[in-house]
Protein backbone atom coordinates (compact mmCIF):
# COMPACT_ATOMS: atom_id res chain seq x y z
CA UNK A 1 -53.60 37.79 17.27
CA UNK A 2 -57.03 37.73 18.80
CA UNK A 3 -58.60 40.07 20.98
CA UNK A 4 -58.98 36.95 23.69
CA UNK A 5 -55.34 36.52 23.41
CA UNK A 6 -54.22 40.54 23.88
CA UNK A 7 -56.86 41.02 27.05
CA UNK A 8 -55.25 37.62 29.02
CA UNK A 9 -51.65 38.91 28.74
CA UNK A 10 -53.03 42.27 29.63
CA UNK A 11 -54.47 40.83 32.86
CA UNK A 12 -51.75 39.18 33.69
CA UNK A 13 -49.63 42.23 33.15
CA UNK A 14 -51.63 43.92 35.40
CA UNK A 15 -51.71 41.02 37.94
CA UNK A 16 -47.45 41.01 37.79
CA UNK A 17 -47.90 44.98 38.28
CA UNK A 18 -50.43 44.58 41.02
CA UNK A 19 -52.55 47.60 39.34
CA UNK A 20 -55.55 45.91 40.09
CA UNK A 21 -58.24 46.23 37.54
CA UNK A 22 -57.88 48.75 34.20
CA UNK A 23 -59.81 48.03 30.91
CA UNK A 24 -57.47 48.14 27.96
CA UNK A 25 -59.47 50.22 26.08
CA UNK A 26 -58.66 53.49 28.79
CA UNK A 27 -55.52 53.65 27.18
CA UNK A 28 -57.30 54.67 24.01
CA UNK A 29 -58.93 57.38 26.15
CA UNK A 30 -55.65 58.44 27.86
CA UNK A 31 -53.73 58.55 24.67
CA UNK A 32 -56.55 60.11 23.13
CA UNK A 33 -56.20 63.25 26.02
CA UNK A 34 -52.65 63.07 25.82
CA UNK A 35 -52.21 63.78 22.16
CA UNK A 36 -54.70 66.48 22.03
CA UNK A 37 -52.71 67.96 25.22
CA UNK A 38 -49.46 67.49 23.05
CA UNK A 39 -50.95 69.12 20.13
CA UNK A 40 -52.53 72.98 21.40
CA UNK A 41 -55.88 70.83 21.41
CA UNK A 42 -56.31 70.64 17.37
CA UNK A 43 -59.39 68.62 17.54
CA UNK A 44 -58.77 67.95 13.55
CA UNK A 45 -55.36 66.67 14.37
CA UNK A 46 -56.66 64.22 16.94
CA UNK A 47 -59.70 62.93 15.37
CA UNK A 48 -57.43 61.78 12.23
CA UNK A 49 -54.71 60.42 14.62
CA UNK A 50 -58.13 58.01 16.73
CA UNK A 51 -59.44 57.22 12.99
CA UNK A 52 -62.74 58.43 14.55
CA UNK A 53 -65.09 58.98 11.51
CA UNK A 54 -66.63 61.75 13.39
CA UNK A 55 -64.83 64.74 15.44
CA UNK A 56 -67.98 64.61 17.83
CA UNK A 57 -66.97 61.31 19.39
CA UNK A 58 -63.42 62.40 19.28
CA UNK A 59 -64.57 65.49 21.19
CA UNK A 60 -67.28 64.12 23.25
CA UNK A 61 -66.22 60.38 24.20
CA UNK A 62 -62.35 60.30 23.81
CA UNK A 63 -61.15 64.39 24.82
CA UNK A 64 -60.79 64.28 28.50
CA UNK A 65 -59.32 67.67 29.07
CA UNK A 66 -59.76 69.49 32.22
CA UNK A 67 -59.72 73.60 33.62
CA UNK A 68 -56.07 73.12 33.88
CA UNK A 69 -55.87 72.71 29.76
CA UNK A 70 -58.02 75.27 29.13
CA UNK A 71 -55.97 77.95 31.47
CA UNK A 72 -52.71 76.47 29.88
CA UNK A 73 -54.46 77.17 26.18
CA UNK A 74 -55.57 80.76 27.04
CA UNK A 75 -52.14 81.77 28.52
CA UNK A 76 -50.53 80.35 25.58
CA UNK A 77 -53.25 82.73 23.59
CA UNK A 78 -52.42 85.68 25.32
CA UNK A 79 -48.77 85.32 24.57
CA UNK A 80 -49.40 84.95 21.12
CA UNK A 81 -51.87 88.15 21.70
CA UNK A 82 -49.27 90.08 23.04
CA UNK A 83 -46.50 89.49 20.35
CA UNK A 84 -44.36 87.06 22.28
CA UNK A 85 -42.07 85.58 19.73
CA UNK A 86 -41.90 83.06 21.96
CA UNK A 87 -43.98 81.14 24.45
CA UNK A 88 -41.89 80.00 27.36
CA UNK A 89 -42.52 76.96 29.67
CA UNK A 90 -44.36 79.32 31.88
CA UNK A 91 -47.21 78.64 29.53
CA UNK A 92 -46.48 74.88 28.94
């Protein structure tokens, strides 16, 4: 398939969904955030998963966390810290 191809019947998905404009290639971002949210952040993890050849550009171009991830990933520390055998949703 060519790119050409894949970006008109994106468009027009978006036109059907009235979403109004949204590169494709944000999904790559989103996903990108999303995995590393899925996975405790493991940096390594992602960078393999984007087939980035550096873990800079996975880091500094594609990981879009925010204060709310990093709170989440230090409560989920602490728990660990404090011999919880098992991290409940509270820390999720």
């Amino acid at each position: 398939m060519q790119p050409s191809t894949m970006h008109r019947w994106w468009t027009r998905c978006l036109d059907q969904a009235a979403a109004g404009h949204f590169p494709m290639h944000e999904l790559r971002h989103s996903t990108i955030t999303e995995f590393l949210r899925a996975n405790g952040g493991d940096l390594a993890l992602a960078q393999r998963f984007a087939r980035h050849a550096t873990i800079a550009t996975t880091v500094d171009v594609y990981g879009h966390l925010e204060t709310e991830d990093l709170v989440r990933g230090m409560r989920r520390a602490g728990a660990r810290w404090n011999g919880s055998a098992q991290i409940t949703r509270e820390y999720e």
